[in-house]
PDB file of N, CA and C in Angstrom:
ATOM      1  N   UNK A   1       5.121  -2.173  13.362  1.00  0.00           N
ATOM      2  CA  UNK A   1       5.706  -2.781  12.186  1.00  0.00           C
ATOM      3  C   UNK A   1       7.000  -3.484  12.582  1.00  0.00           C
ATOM      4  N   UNK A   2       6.973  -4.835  12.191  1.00  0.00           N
ATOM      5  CA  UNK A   2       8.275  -5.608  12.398  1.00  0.00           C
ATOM      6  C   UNK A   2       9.525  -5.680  11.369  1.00  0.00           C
ATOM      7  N   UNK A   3       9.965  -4.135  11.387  1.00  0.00           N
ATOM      8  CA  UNK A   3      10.819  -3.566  10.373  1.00  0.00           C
ATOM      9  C   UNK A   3      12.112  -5.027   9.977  1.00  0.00           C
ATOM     10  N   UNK A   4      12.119  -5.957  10.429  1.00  0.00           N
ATOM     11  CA  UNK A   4      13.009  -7.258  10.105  1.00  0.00           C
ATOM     12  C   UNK A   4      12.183  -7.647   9.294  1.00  0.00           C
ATOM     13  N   UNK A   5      10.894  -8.192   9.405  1.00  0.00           N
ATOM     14  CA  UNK A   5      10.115  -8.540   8.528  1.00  0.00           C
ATOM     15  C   UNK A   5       9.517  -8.077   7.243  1.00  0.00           C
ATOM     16  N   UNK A   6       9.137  -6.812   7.557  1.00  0.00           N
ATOM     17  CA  UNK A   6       9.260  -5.876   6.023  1.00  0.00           C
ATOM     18  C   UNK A   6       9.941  -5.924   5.176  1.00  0.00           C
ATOM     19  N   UNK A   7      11.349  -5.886   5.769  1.00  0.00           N
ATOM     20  CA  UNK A   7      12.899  -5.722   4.810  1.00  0.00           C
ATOM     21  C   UNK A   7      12.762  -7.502   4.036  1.00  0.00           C
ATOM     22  N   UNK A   8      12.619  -8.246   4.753  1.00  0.00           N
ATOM     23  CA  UNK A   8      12.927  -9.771   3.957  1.00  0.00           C
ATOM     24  C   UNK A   8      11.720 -10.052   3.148  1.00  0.00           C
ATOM     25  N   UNK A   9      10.443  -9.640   3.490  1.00  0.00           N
ATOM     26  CA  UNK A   9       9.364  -9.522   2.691  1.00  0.00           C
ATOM     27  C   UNK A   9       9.812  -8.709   1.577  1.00  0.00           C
ATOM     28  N   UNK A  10      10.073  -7.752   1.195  1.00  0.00           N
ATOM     29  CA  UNK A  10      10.487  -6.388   0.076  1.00  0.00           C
ATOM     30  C   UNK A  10      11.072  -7.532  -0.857  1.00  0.00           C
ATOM     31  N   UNK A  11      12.482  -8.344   0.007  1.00  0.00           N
ATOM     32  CA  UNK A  11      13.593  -8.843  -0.550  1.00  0.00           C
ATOM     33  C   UNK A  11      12.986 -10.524  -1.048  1.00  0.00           C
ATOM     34  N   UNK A  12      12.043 -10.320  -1.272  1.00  0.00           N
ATOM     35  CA  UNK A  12      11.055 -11.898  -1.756  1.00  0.00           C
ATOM     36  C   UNK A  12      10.707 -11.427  -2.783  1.00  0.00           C
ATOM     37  N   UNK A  13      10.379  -9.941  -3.245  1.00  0.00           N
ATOM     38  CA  UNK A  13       9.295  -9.416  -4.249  1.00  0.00           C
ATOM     39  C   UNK A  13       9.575 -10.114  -5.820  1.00  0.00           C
ATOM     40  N   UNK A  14       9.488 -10.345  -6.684  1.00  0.00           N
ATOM     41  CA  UNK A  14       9.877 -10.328  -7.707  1.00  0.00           C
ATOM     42  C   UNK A  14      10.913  -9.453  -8.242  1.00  0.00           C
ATOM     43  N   UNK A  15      11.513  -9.600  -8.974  1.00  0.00           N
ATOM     44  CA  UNK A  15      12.627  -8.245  -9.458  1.00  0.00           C
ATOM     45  C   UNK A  15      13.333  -7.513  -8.184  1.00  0.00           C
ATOM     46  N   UNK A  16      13.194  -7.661  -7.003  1.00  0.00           N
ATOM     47  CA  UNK A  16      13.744  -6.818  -6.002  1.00  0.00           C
ATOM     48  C   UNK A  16      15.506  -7.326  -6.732  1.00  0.00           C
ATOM     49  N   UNK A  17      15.790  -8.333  -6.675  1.00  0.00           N
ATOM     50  CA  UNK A  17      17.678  -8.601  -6.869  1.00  0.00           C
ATOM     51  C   UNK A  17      17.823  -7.797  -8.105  1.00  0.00           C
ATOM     52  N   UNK A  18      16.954  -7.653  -8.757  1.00  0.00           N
ATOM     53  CA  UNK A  18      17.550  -7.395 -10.431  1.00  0.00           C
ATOM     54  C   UNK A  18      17.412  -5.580 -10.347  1.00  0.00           C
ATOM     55  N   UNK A  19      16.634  -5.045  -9.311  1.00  0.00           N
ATOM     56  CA  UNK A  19      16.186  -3.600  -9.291  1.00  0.00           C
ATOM     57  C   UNK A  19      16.746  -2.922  -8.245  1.00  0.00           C
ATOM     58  N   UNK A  20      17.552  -3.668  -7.016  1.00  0.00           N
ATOM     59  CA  UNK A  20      17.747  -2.713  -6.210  1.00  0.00           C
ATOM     60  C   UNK A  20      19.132  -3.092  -5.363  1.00  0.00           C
ATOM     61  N   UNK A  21      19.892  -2.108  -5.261  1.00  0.00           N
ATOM     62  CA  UNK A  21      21.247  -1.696  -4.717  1.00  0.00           C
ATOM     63  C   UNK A  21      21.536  -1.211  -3.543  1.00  0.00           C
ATOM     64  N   UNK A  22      20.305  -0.568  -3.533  1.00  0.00           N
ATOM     65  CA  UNK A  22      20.187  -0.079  -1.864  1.00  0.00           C
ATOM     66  C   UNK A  22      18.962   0.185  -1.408  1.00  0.00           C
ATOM     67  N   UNK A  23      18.911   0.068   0.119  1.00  0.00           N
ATOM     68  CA  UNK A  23      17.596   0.213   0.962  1.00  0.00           C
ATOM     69  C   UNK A  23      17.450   0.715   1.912  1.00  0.00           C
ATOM     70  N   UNK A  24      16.993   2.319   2.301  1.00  0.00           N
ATOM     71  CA  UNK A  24      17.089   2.807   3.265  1.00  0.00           C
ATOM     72  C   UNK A  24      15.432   2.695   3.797  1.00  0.00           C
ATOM     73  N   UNK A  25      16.405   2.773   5.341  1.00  0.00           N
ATOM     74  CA  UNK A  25      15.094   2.823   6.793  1.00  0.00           C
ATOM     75  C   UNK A  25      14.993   3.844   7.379  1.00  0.00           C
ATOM     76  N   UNK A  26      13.723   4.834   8.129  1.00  0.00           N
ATOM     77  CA  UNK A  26      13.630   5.735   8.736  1.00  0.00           C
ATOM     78  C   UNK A  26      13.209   5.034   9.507  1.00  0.00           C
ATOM     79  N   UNK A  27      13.038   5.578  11.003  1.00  0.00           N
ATOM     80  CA  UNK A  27      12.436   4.918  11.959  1.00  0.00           C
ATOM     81  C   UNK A  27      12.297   6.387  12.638  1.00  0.00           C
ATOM     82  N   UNK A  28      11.462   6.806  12.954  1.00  0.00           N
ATOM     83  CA  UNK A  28      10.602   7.914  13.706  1.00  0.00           C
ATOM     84  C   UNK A  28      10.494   7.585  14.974  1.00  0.00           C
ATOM     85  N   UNK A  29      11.186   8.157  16.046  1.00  0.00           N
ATOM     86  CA  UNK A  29      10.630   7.843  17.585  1.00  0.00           C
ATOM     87  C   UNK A  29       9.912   8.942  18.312  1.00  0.00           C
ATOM     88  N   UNK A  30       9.534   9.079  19.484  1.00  0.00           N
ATOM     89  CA  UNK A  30       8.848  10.147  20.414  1.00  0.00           C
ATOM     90  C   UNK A  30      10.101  10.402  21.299  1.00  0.00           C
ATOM     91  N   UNK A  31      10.430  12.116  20.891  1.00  0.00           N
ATOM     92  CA  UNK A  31      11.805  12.537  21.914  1.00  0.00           C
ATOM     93  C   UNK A  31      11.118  12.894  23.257  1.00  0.00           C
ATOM     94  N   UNK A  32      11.540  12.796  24.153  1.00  0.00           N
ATOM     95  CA  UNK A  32      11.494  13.094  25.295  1.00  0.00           C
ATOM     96  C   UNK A  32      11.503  14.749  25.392  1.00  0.00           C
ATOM     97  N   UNK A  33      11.804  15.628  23.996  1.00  0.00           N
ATOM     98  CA  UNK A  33      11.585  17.003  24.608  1.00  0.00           C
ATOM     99  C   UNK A  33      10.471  17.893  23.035  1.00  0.00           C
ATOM    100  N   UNK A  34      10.559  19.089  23.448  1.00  0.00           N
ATOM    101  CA  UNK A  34       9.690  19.687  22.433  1.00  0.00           C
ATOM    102  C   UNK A  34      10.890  19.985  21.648  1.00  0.00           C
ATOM    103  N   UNK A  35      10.779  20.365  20.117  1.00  0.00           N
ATOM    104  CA  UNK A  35      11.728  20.542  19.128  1.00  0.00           C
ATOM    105  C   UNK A  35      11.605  22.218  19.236  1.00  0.00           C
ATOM    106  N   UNK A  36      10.906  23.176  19.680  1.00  0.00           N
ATOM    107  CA  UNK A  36      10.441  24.547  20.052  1.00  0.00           C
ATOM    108  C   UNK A  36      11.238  24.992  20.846  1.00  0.00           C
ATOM    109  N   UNK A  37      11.175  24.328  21.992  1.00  0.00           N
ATOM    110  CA  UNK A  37      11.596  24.763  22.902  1.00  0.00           C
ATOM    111  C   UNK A  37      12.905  23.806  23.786  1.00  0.00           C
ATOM    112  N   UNK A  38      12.696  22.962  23.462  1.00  0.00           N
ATOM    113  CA  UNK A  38      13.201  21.328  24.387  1.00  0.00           C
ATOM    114  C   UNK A  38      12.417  21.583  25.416  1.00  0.00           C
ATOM    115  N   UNK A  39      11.747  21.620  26.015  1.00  0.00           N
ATOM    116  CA  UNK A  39      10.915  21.661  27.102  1.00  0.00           C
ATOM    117  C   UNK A  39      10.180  20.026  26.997  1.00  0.00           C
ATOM    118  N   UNK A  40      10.402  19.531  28.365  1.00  0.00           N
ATOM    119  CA  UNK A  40      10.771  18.020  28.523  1.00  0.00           C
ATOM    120  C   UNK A  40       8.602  17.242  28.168  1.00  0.00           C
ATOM    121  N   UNK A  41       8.762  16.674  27.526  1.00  0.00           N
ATOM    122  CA  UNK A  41       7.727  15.839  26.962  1.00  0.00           C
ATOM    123  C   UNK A  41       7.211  14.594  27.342  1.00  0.00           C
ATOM    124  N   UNK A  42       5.942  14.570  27.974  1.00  0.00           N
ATOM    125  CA  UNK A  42       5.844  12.921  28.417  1.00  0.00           C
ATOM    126  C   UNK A  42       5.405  12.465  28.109  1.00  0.00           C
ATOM    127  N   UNK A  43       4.547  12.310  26.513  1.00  0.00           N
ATOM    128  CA  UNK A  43       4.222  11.928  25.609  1.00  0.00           C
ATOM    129  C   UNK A  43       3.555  12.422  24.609  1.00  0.00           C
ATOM    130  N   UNK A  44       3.219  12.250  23.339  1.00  0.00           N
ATOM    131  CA  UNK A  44       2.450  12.816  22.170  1.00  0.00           C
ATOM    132  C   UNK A  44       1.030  12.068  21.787  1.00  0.00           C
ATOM    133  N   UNK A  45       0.651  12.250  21.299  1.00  0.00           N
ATOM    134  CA  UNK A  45      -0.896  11.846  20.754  1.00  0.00           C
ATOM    135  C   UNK A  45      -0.927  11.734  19.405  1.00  0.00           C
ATOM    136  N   UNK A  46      -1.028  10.882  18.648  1.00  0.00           N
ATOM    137  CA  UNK A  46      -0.657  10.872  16.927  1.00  0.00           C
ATOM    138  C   UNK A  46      -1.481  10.400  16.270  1.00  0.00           C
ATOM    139  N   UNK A  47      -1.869  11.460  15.049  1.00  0.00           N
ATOM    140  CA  UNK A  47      -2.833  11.096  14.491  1.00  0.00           C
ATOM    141  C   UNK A  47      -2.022  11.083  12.667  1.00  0.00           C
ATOM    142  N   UNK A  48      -1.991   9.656  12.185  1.00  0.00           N
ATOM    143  CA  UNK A  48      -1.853   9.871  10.882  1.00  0.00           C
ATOM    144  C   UNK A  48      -3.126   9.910   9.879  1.00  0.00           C
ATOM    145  N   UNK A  49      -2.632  10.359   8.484  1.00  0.00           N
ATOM    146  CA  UNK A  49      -3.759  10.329   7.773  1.00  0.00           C
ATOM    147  C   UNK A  49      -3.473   9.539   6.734  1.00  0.00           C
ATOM    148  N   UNK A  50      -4.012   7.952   6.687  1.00  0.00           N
ATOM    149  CA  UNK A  50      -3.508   6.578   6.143  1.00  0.00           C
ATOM    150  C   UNK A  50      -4.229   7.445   4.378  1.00  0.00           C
ATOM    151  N   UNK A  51      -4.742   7.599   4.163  1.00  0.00           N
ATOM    152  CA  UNK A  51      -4.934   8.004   2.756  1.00  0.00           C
ATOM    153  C   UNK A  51      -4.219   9.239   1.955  1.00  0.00           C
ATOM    154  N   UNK A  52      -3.773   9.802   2.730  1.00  0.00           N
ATOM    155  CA  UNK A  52      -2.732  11.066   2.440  1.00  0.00           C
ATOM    156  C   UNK A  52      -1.466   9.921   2.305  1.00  0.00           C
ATOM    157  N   UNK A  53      -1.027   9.472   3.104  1.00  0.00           N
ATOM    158  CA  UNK A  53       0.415   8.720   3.119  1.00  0.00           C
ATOM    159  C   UNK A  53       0.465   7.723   2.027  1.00  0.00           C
ATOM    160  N   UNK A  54      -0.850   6.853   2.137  1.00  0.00           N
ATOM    161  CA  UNK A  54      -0.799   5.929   0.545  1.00  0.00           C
ATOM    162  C   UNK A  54      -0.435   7.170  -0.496  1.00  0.00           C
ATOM    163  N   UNK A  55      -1.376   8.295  -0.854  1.00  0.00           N
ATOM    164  CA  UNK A  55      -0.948   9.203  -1.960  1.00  0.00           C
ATOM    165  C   UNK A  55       0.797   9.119  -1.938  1.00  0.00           C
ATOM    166  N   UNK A  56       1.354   9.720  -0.979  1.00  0.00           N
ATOM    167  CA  UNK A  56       2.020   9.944  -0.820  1.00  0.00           C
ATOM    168  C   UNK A  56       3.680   8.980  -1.320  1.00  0.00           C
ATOM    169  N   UNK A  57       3.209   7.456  -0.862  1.00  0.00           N
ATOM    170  CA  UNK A  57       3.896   6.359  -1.198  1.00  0.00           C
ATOM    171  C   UNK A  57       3.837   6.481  -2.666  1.00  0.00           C
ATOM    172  N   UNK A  58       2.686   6.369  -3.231  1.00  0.00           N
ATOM    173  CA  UNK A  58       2.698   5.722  -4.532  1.00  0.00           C
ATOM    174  C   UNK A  58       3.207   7.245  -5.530  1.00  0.00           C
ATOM    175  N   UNK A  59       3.486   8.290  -5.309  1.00  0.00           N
ATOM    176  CA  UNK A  59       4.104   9.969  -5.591  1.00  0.00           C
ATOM    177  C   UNK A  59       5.956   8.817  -5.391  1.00  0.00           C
ATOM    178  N   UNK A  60       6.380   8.510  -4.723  1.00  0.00           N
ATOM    179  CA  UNK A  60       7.628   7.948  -4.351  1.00  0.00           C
ATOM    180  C   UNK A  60       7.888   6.615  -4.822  1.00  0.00           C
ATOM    181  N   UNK A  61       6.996   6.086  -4.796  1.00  0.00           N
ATOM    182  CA  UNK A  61       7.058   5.081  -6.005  1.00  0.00           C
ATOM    183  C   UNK A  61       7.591   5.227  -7.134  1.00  0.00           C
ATOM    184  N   UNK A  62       7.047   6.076  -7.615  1.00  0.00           N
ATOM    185  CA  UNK A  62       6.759   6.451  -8.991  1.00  0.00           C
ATOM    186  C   UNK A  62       8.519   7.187  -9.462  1.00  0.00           C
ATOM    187  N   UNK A  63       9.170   7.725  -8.910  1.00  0.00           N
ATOM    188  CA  UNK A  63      10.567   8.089  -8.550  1.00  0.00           C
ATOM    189  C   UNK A  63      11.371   7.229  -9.735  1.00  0.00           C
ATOM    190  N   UNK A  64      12.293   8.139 -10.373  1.00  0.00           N
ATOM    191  CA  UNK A  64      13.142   7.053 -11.066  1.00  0.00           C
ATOM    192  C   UNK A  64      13.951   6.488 -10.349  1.00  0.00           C
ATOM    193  N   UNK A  65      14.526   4.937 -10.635  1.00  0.00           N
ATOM    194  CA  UNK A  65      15.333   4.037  -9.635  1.00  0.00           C
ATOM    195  C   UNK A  65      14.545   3.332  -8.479  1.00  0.00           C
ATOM    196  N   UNK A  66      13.411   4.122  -7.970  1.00  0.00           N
ATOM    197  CA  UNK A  66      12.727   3.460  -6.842  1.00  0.00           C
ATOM    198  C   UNK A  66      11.937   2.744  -7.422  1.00  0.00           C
ATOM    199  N   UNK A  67      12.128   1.055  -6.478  1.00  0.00           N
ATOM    200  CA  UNK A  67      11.553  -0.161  -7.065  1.00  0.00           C
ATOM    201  C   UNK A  67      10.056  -0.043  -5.967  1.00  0.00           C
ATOM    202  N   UNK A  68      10.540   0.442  -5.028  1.00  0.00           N
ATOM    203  CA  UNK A  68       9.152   0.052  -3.394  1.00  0.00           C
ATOM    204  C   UNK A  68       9.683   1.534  -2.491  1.00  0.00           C
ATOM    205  N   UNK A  69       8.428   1.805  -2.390  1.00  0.00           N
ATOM    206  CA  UNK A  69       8.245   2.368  -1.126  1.00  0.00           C
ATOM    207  C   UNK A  69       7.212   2.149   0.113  1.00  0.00           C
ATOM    208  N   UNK A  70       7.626   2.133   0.985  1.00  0.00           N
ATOM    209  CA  UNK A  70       6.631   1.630   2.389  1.00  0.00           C
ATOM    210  C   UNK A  70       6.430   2.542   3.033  1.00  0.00           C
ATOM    211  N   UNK A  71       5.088   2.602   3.781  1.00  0.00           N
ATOM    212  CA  UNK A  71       5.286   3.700   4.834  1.00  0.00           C
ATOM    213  C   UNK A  71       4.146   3.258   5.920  1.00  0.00           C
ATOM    214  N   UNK A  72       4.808   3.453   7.750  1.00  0.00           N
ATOM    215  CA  UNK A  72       3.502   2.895   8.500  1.00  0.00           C
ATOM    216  C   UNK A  72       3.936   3.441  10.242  1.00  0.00           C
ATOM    217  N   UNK A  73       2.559   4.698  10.003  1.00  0.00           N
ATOM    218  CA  UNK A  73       2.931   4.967  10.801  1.00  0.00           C
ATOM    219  C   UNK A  73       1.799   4.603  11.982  1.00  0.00           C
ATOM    220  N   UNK A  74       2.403   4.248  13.595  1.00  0.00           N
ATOM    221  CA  UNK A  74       1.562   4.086  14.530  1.00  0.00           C
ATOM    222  C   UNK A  74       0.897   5.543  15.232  1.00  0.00           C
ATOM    223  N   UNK A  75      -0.265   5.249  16.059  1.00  0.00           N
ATOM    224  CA  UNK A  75      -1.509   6.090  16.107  1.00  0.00           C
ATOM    225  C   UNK A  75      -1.871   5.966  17.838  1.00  0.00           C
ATOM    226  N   UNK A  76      -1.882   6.953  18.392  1.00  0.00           N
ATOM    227  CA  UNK A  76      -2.575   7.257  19.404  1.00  0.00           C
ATOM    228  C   UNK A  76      -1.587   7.971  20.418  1.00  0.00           C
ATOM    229  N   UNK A  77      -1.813   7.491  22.140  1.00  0.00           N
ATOM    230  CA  UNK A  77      -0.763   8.313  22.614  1.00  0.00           C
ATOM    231  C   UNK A  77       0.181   7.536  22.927  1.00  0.00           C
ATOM    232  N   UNK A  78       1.234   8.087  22.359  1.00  0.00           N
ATOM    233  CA  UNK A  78       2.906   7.252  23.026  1.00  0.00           C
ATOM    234  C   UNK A  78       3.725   7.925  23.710  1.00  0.00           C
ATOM    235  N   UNK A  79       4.627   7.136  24.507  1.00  0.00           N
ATOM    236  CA  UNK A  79       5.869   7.883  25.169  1.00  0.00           C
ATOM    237  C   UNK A  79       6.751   7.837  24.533  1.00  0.00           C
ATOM    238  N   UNK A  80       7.968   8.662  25.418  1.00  0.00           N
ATOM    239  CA  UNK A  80       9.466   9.070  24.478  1.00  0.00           C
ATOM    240  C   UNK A  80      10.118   7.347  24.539  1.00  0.00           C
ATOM    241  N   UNK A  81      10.350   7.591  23.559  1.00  0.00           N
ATOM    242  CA  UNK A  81      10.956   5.897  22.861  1.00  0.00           C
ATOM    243  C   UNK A  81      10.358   5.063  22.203  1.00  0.00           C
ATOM    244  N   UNK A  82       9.157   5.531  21.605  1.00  0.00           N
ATOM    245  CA  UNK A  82       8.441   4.449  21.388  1.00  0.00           C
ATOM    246  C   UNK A  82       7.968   4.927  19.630  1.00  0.00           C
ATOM    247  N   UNK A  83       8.446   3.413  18.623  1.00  0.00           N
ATOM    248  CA  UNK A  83       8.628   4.042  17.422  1.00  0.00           C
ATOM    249  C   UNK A  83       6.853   4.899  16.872  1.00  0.00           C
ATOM    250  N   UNK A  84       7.011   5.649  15.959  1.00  0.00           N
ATOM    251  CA  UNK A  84       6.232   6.562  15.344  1.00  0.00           C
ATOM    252  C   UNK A  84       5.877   6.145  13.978  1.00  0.00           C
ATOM    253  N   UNK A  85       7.139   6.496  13.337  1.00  0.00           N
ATOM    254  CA  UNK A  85       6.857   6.033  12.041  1.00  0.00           C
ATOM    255  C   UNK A  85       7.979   5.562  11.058  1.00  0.00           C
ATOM    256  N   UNK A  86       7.601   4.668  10.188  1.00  0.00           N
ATOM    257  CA  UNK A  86       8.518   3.795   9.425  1.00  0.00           C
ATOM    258  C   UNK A  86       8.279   4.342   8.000  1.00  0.00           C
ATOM    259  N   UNK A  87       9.480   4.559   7.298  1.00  0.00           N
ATOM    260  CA  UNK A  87       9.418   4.824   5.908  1.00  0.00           C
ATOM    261  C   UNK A  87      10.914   4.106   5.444  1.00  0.00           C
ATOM    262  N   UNK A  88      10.504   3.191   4.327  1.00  0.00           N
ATOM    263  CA  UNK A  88      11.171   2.163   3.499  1.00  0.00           C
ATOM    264  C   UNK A  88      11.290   2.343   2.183  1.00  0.00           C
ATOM    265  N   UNK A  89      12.835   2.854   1.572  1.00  0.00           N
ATOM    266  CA  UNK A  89      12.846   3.099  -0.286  1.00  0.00           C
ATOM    267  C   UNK A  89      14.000   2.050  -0.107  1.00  0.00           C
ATOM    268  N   UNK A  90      13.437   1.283  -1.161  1.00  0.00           N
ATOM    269  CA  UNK A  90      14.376  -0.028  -1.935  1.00  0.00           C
ATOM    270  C   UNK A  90      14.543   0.792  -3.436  1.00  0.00           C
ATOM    271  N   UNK A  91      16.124   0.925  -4.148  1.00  0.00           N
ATOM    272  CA  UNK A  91      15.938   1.425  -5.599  1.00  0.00           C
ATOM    273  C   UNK A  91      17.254   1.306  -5.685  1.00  0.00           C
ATOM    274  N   UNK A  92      17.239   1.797  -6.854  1.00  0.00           N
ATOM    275  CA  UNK A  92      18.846   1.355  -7.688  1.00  0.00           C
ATOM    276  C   UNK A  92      20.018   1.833  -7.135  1.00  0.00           C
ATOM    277  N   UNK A  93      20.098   2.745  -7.084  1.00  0.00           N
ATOM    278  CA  UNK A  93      21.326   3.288  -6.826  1.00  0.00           C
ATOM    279  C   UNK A  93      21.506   4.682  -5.504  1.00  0.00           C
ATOM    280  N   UNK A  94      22.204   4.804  -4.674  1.00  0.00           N
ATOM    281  CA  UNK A  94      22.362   6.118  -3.736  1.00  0.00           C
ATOM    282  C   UNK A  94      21.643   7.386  -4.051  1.00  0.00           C
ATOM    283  N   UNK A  95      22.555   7.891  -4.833  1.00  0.00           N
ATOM    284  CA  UNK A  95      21.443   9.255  -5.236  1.00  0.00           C
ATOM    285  C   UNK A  95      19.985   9.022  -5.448  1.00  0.00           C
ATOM    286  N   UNK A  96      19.431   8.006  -6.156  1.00  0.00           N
ATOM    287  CA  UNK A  96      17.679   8.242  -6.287  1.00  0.00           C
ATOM    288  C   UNK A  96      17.146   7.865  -4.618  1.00  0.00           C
ATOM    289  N   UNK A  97      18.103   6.639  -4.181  1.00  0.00           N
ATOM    290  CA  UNK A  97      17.211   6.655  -2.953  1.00  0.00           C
ATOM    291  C   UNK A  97      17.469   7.070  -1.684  1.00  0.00           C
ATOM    292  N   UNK A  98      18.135   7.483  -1.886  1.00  0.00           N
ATOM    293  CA  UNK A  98      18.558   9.115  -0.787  1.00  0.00           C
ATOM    294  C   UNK A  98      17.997   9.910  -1.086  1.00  0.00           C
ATOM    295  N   UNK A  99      17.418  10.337  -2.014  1.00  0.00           N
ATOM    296  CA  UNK A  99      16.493  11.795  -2.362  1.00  0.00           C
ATOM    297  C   UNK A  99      14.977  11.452  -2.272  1.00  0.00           C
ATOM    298  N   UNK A 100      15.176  10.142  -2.851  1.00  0.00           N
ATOM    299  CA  UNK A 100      13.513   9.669  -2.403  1.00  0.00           C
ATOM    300  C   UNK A 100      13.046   9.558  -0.859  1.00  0.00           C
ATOM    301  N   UNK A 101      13.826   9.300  -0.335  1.00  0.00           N
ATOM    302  CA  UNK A 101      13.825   8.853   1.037  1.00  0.00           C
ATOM    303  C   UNK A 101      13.163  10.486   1.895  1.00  0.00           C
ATOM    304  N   UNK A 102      14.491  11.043   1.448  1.00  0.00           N
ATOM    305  CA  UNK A 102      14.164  12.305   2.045  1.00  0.00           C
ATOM    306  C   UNK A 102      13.111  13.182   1.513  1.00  0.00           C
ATOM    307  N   UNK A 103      12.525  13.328   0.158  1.00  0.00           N
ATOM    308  CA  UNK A 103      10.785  13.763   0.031  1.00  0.00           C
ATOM    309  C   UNK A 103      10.119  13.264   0.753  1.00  0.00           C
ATOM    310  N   UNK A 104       9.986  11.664   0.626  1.00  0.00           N
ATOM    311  CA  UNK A 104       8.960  10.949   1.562  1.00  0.00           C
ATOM    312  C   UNK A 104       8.960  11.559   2.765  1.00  0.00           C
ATOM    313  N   UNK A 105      10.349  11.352   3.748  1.00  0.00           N
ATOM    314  CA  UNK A 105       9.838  11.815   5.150  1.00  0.00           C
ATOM    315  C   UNK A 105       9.455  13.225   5.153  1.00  0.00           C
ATOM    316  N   UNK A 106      10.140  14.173   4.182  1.00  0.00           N
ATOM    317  CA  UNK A 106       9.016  15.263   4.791  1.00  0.00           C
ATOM    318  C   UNK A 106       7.542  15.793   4.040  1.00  0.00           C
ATOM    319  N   UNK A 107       7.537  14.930   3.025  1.00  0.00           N
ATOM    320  CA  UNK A 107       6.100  14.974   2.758  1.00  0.00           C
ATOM    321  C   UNK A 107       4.814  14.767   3.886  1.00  0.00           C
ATOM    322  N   UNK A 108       5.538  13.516   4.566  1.00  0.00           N
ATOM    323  CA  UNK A 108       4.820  12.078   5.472  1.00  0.00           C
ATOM    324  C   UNK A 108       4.766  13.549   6.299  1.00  0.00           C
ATOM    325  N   UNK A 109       5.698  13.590   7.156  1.00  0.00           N
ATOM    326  CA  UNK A 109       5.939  14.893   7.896  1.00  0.00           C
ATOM    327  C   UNK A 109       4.868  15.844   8.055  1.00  0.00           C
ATOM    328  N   UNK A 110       5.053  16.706   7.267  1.00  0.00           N
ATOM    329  CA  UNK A 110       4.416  17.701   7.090  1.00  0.00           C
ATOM    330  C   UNK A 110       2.730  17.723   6.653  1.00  0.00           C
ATOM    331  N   UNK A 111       2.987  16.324   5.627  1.00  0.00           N
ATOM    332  CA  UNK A 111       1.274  16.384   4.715  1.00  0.00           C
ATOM    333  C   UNK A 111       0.452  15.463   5.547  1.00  0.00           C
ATOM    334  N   UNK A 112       0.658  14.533   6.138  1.00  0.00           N
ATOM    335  CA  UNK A 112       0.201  13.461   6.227  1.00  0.00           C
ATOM    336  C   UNK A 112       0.158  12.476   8.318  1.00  0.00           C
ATOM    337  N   UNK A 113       0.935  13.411   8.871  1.00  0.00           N
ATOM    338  CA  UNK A 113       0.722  12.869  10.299  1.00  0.00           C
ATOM    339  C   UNK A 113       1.074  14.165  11.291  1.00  0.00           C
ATOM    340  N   UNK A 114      -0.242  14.103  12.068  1.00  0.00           N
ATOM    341  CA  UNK A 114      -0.296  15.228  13.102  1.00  0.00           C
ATOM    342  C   UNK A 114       0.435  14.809  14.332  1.00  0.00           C
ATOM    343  N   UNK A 115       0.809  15.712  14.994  1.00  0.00           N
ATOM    344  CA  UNK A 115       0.807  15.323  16.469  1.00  0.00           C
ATOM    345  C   UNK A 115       0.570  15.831  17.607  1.00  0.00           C
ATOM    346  N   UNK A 116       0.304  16.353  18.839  1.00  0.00           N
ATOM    347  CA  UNK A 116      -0.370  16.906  19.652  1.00  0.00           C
ATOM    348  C   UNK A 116       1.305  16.394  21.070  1.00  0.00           C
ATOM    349  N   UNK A 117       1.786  17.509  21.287  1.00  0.00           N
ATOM    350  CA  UNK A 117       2.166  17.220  22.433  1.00  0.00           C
ATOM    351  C   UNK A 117       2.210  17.421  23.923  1.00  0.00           C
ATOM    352  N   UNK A 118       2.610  16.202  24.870  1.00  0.00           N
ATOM    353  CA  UNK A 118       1.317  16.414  26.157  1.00  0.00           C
ATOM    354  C   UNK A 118       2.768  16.654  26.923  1.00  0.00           C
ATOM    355  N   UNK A 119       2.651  18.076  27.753  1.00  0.00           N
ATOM    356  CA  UNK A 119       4.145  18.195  28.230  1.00  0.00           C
ATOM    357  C   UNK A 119       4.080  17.583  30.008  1.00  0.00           C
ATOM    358  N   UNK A 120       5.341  17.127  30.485  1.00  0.00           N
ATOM    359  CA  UNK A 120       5.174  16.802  31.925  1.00  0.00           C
ATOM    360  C   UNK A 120       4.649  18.172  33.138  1.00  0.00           C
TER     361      UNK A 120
END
């Protein structure tokens, strides 16, 4: 995802000027260690589940103040540095989309993308 491009796309939508104040970005990478243990990691294997995460978007959507939510995450095996997953709330004001932000990622998290890690 060409997270420059998303953001100016969002900012084309109709009503985006009249609905939104702020816009936060997650960007998900592959760490170089296990979160268990830190025990050093040389890559993961990722499997999202694109119909759990749509649920999931349109649950955050639906949010008071939130105008858009995005979410896109990449799939297969990657190394440490290499982005994972993107989650995007455009909405009115700080508090709704700071709280939205943060359900989404650990919904996405937890409900909606596996991962398998392959240690060195």
């Amino acid at each position: 995802m060409d997270i420059n491009k998303a953001i100016a796309d969002l900012k084309k939508e109709p009503g985006f000027a009249d609905n939104v104040g702020m816009l936060l970005v997650h960007n998900g990478l592959v760490r170089g260690w296990s979160r268990k243990d830190r025990s050093k990691v040389s890559a993961i294997e990722v499997t999202p589940d694109l119909v759990k995460m749509e649920e999931i978007r349109k649950d955050i959507e639906a949010y008071d103040g939130v105008f858009r939510a995005v979410a896109h995450a990449n799939s297969g095996l990657m190394k440490p540095g290499d982005d994972v997953l993107f989650l995007i709330v455009a909405g009115d004001i700080r508090e709704n989309v700071k709280a939205a932000l943060s359900d989404f990622l650990d919904r996405v998290k937890s409900e909606a993308v596996s991962k398998k890690e392959i240690f060195a």
